[in-house]
Protein backbone atom coordinates (compact mmCIF):
# COMPACT_ATOMS: atom_id res chain seq x y z
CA UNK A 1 0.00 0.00 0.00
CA UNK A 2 1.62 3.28 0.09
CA UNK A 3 1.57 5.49 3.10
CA UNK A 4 3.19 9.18 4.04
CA UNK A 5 6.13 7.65 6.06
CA UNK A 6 8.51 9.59 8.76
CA UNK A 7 11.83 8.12 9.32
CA UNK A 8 12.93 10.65 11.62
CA UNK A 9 11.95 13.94 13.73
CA UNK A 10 11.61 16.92 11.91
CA UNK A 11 9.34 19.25 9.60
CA UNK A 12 6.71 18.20 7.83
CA UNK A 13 8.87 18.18 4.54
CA UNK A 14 10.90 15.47 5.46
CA UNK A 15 8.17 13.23 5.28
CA UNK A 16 8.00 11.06 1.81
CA UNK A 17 5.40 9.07 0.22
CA UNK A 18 5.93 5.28 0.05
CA UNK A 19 5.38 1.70 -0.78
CA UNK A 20 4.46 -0.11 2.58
CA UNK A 21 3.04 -3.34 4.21
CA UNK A 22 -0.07 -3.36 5.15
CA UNK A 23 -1.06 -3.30 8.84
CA UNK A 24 -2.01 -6.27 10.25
CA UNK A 25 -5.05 -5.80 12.94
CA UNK A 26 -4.14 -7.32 16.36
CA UNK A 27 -6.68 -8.89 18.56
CA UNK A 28 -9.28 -6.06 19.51
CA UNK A 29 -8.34 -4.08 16.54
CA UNK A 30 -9.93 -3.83 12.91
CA UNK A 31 -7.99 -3.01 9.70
CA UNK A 32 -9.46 -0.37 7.53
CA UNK A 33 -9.53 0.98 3.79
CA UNK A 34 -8.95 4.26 4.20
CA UNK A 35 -11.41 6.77 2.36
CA UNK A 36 -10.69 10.01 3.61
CA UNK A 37 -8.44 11.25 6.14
CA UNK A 38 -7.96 14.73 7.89
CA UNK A 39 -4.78 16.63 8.51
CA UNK A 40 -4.67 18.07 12.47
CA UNK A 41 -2.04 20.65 13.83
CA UNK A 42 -1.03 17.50 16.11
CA UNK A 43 0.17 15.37 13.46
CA UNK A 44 3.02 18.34 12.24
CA UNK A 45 3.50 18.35 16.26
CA UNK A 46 4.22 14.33 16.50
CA UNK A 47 6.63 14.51 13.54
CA UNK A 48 8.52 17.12 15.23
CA UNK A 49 8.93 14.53 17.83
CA UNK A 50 6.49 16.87 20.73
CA UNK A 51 3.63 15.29 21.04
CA UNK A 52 2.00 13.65 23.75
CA UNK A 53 3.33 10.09 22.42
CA UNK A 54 6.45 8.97 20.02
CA UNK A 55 5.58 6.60 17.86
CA UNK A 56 8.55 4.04 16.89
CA UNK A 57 9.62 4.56 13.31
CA UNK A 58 8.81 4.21 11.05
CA UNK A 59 5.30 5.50 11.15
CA UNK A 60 2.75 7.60 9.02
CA UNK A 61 0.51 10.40 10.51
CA UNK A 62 -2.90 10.66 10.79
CA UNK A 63 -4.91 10.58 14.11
CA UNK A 64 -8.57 9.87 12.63
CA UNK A 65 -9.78 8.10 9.22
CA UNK A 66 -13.20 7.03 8.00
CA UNK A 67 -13.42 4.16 5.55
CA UNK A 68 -14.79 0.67 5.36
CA UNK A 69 -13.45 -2.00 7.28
CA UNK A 70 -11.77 -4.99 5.04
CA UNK A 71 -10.73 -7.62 8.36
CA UNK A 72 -11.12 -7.76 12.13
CA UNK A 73 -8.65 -9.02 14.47
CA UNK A 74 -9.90 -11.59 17.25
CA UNK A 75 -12.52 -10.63 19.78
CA UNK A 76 -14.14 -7.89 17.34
CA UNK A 77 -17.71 -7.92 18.48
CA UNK A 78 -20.23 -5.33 16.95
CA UNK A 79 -18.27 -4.58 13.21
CA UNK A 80 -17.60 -6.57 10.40
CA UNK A 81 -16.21 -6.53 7.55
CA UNK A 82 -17.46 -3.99 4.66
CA UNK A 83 -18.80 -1.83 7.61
CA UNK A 84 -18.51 2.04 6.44
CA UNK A 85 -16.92 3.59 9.41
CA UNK A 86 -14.90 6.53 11.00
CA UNK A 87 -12.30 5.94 14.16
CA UNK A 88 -9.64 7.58 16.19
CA UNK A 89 -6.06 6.57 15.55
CA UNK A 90 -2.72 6.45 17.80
CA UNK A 91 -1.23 7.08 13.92
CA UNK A 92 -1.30 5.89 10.57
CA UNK A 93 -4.37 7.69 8.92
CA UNK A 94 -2.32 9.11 6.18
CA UNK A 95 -2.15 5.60 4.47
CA UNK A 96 -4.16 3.07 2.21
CA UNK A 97 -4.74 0.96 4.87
CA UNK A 98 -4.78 1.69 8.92
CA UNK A 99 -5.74 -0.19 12.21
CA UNK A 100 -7.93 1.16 14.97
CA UNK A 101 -8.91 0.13 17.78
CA UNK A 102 -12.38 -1.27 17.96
CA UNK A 103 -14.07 0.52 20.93
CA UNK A 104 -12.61 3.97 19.44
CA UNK A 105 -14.29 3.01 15.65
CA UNK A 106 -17.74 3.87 15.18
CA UNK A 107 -20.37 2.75 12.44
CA UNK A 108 -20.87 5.89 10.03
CA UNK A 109 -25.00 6.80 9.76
CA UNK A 110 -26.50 6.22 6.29
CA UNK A 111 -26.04 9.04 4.31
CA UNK A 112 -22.72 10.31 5.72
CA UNK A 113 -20.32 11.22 3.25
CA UNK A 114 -16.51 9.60 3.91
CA UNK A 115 -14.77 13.08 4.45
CA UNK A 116 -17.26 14.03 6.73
CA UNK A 117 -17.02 11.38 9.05
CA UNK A 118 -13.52 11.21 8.50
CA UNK A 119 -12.99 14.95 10.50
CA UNK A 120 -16.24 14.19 12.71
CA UNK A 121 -13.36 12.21 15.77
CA UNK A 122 -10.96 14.11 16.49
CA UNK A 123 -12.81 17.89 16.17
CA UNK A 124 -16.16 16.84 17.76
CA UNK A 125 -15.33 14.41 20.23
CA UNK A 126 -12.45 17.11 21.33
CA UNK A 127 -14.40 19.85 21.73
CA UNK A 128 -17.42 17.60 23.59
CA UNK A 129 -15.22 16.17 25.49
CA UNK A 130 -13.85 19.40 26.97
CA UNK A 131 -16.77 21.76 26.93
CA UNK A 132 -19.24 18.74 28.52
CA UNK A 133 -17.08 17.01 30.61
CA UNK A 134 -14.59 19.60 32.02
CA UNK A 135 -15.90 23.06 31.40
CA UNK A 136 -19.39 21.10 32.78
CA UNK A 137 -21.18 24.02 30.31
CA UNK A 138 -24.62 24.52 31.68
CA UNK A 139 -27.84 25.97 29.45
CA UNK A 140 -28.10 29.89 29.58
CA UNK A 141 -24.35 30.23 30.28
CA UNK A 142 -22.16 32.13 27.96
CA UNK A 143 -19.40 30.11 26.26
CA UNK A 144 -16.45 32.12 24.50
CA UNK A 145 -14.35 30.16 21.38
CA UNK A 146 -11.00 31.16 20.51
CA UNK A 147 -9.59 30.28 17.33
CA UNK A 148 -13.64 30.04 16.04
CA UNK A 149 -13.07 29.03 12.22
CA UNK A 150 -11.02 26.19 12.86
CA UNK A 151 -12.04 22.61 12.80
CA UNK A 152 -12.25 22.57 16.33
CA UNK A 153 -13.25 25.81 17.02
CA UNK A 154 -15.88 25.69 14.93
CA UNK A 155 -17.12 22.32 16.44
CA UNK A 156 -17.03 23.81 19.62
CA UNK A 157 -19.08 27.11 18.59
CA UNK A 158 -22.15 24.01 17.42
CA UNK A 159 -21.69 22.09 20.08
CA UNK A 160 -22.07 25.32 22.54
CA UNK A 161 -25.37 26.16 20.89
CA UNK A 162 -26.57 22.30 20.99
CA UNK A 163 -25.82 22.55 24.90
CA UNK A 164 -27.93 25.69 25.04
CA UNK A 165 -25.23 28.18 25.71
CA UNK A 166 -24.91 31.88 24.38
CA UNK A 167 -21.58 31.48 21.93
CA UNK A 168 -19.27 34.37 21.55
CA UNK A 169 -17.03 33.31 18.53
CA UNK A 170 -13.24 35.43 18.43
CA UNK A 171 -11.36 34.97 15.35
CA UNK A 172 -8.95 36.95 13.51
CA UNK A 173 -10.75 38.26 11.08
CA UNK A 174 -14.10 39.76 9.42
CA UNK A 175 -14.10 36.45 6.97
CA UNK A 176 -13.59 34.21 9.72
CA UNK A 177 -16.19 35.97 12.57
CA UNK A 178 -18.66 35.17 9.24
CA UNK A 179 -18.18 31.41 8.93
CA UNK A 180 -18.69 31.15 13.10
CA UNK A 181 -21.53 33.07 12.65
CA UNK A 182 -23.02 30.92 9.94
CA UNK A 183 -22.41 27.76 12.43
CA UNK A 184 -24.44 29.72 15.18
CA UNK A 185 -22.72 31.92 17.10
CA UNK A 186 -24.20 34.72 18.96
CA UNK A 187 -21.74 37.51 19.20
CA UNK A 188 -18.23 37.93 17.61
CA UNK A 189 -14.87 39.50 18.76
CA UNK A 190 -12.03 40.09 16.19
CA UNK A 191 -8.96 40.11 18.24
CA UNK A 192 -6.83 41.24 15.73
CA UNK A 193 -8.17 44.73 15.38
CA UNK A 194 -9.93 44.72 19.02
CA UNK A 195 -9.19 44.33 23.18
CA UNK A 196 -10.24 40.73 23.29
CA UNK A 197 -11.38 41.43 27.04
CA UNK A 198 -13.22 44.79 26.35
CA UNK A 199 -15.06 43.68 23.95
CA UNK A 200 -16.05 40.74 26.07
CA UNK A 201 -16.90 42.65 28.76
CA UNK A 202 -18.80 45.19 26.55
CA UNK A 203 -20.95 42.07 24.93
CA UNK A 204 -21.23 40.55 28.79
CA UNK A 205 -22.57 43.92 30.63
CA UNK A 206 -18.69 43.72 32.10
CA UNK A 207 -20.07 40.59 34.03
CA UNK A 208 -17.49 37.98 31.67
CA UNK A 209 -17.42 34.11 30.66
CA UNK A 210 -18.37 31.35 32.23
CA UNK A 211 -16.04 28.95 29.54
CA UNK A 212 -13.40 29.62 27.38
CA UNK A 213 -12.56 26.85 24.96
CA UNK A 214 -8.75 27.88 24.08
CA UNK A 215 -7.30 26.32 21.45
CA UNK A 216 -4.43 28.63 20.84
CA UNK A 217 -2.66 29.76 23.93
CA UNK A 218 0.07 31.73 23.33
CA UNK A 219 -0.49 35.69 24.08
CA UNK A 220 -4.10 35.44 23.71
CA UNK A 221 -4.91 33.52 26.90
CA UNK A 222 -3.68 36.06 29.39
CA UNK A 223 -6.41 38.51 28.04
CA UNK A 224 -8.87 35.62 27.56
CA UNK A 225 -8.18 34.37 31.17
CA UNK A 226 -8.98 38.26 32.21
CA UNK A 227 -12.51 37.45 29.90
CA UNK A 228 -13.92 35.33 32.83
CA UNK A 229 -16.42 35.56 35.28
CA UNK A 230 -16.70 34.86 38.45
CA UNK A 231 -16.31 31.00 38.92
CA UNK A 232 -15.27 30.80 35.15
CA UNK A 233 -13.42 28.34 33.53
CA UNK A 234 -10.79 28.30 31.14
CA UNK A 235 -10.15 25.31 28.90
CA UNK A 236 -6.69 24.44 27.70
CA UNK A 237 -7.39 22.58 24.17
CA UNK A 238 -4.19 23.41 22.01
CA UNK A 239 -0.84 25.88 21.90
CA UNK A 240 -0.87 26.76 18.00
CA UNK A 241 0.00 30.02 19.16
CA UNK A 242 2.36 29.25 22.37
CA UNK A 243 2.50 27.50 25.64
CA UNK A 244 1.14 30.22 28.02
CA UNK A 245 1.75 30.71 31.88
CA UNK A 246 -0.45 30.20 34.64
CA UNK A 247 -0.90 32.89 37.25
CA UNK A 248 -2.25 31.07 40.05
CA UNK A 249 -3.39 34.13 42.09
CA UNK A 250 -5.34 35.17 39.46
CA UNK A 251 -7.31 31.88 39.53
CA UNK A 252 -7.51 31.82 43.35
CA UNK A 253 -9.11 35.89 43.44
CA UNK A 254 -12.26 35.66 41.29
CA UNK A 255 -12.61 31.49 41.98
CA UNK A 256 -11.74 30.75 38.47
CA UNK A 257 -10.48 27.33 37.30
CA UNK A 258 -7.83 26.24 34.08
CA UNK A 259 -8.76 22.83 32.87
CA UNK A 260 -6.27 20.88 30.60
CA UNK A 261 -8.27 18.58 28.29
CA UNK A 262 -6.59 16.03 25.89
CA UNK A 263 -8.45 13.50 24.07
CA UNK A 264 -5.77 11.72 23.40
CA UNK A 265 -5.91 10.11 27.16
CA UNK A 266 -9.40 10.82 27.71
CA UNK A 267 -10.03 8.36 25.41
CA UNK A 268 -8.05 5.52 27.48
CA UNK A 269 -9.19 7.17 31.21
CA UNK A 270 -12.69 6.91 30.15
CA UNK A 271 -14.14 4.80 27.61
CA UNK A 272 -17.23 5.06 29.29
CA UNK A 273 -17.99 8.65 28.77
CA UNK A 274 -16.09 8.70 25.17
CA UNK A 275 -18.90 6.46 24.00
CA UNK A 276 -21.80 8.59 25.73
CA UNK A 277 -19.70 11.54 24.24
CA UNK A 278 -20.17 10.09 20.09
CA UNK A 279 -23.94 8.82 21.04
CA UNK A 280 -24.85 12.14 21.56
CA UNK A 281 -22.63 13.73 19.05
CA UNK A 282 -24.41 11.55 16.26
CA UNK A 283 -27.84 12.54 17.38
CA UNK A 284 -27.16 16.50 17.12
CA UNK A 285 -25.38 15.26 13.48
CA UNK A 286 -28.75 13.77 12.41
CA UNK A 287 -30.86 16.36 13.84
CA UNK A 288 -28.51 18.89 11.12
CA UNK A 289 -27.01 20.80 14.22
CA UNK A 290 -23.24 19.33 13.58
CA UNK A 291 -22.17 20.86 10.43
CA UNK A 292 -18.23 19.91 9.67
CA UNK A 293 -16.92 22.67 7.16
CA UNK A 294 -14.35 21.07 4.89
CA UNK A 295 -12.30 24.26 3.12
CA UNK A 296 -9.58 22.35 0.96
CA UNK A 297 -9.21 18.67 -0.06
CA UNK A 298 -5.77 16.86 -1.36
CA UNK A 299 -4.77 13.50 -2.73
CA UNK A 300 -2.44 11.39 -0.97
CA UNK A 301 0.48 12.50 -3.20
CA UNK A 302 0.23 16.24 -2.31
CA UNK A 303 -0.34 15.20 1.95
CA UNK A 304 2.63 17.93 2.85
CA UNK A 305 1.14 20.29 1.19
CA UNK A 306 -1.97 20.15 2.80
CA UNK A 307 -0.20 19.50 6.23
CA UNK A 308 1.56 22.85 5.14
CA UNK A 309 -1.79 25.00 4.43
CA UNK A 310 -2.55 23.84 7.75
CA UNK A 311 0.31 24.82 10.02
CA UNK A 312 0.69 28.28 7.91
CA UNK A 313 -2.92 29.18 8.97
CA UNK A 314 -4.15 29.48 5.82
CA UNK A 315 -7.40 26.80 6.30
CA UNK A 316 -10.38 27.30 7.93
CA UNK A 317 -12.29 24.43 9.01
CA UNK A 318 -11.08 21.23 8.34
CA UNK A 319 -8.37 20.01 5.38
CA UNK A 320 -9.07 16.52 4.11
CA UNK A 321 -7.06 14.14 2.05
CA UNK A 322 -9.15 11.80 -0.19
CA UNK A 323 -7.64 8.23 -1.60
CA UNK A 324 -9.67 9.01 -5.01
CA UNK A 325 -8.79 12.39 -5.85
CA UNK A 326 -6.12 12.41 -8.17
C-alpha cells in the first residue's frame, strides 16, 4: 500500500510518500480501507517529535480516518467486515490501509459522506469532550471560542449552541467571525483589530465568561483568562499560538479554574464517557445541528502540502485528504 512515512523527527517536509506493508489488525483491533483522512495541527507536532506520544519509526501520521473495514482481528464484536466507518487513531491515517482500535471506531450513519465522518473524531469528540465534561457548560451560560473558524473551534461554537449556551465566537478576522456566525454563534470578537477582554466585557454587561474553549494559547490567553467571570473556567485545548503561563493568584481571586483537556488520554481514562460523548454527538449530526466545514481537499500524493496550508494558517475548518482524488 503506500503510506506518508517519517523516518525521523523533523518538519513536515521530510516526510516522503511510500510503498508499505499493510497493517495487520491485532486482537481487539480492525484493519481499515482508508477513504478520507484529515490533517490536524497534532500530526506536524508528532513529527517534530512533541507530542504527547512517540511513535517508533517508522510510522505515518494521521490521528482519525473514515473508511470501510476490510478484516477484524480476534474478539471484534459489533463490526464486520465492509462496515462504512470513522475511528480515532494512535497514527497511521495518512495511508491506504490503517488499524484502529475497535471501541474507538464507530459505524458511520447512512447518508454520511466519507470526508465528513472522517474529520467528525478528532474535532467533535475534542471539543465535547472538553466543553461537557470539564468546562461542565450549563444551558443559559455564555461560552467564548477562541480560534472560532477552525475545525475545532468551529465544532465547539455548534456544540455550545446544541448545549444551550450563548456562543461568543473570536477569530482573527471579518471572513472568519462570518463562517462562526453561519455555524451559530451569537456575538463575535475580532482580536486582531480589538481588546479581546473589552469587547467581552462590553458584549457581557462587564459581568465575563463562564467557559473559554482555548485552542491557541500563546499571548491570547492572558487577556482571555482576564474574559472570565466569576467562577469561570478556562479550557486548555491546544498551543498553536504558544504554551502560556499560569498565574495562580489570578485563579484563586475571582474562583476561576484552568482545565487541561486532551483527548488523546481521555479516550483511554474513560471509555465510558467517550462512548456517551459520540452517542450524543451523532444525534445532534442527524438532527442537522453538527455541520463539519471542509475548506480544501488533497490527494495522498500532495499530503505535505496540505499539512503545510494547515500549520501556515491558511485553512479554515477542516483540510481533508481523499484516496480518489487524483
Amino acid at each position: 500500500m503506500r503510506a506518508l512515512v517519517c523516518r525521523a523527527w523533523g518538519e513536515v517536509d521530510g516526510l516522503r510518500l511510500e510503498d508499505v506493508d499493510p497493517p495487520l489488525p491485532e486482537a481487539g483491533e480492525v484493519l481499515i480501507e482508508v477513504k478520507a483522512t484529515p490533517v490536524n495541527f497534532a500530526d506536524s507536532i508528532m513529527v517534530r517529535g512533541q507530542y504527547q506520544t512517540r511513535p517508533d519509526f517508522p510510522f505515518s501520521p494521521g490521528l482519525e480516518t473514515a473508511g470501510v473495514i476490510v478484516r477484524c482481528g480476534a474478539g471484534v464484536t459489533g463490526l464486520r467486515p465492509g462496515d462504512r466507518v470513522m475511528a480515532l487513531l494512535d497514527h497511521g491515517g495518512m495511508a491506504e490501509q490503517a488499524v484502529a482500535e475497535a471501541g474507538q471506531t464507530w459505524r458511520m450513519p447512512d447518508g454520511m459522506a466519507f470526508e465528513e465522518a472522517a474529520v467528525f473524531p478528532v474535532a467533535y469528540l475534542s471539543s465535547y469532550v472538553a466543553i461537557r465534561w470539564q468546562g461542565r457548560l450549563e444551558p443559559g451560560e455564555t461560552l467564548l471560542v477562541l480560534g472560532a473558524a477552525g475545525g475545532v473551534g468551529l465544532a465547539a461554537v455548534e456544540i455550545g449552541k446544541a448545549l444551550g449556551a450563548r456562543v461568543i465566537a473570536a477569530a482573527s478576522s471579518a471572513e472568519r467571525l462570518a463562517l462562526a456566525r453561519a455555524h451559530g454563534a451569537d456575538e463575535l470578537v475580532d482580536y486582531r483589530t480589538g481588546d479581546l477582554k473589552g469587547q467581552v466585557e462590553a458584549l457581557t454587561d462587564g459581568r465575563g465568561v463562564d467557559v473559554c474553549f482555548d485552542p491557541v494559547g500563546g499571548p491570547l490567553f492572558d487577556k482571555a483568562l482576564s474574559s472570565l467571570a466569576w467562577g469561570g473556567r478556562i479550557l486548555l485545548v491546544g498551543f498553536v499560538g504558544g504554551v502560556p503561563q499560569i498565574p495562580a493568584n489570578r485563579l484563586l481571586v475571582k474562583h476561576r479554574a484552568a482545565l487541561g483537556s486532551s483527548l488523546r488520554y481521555f479516550r483511554f481514562h474513560a471509555p465510558d464517557k467517550l462512548r456517551r460523548s459520540m452517542a450524543e454527538l451523532l444525534v445532534w449530526q442527524s438532527e442537522g445541528r453538527l455541520k463539519p466545514l471542509i475548506s480544501a481537499r488533497y490527494p495522498l500524493e500532495r499530503a505535505v502540502e496540505a499539512l503545510k496550508a494547515l500549520t501556515g494558517r491558511r485553512a479554515v475548518g477542516k483540510v481533508v485528504i481523499r484516496m480518489d482524488q487524483a
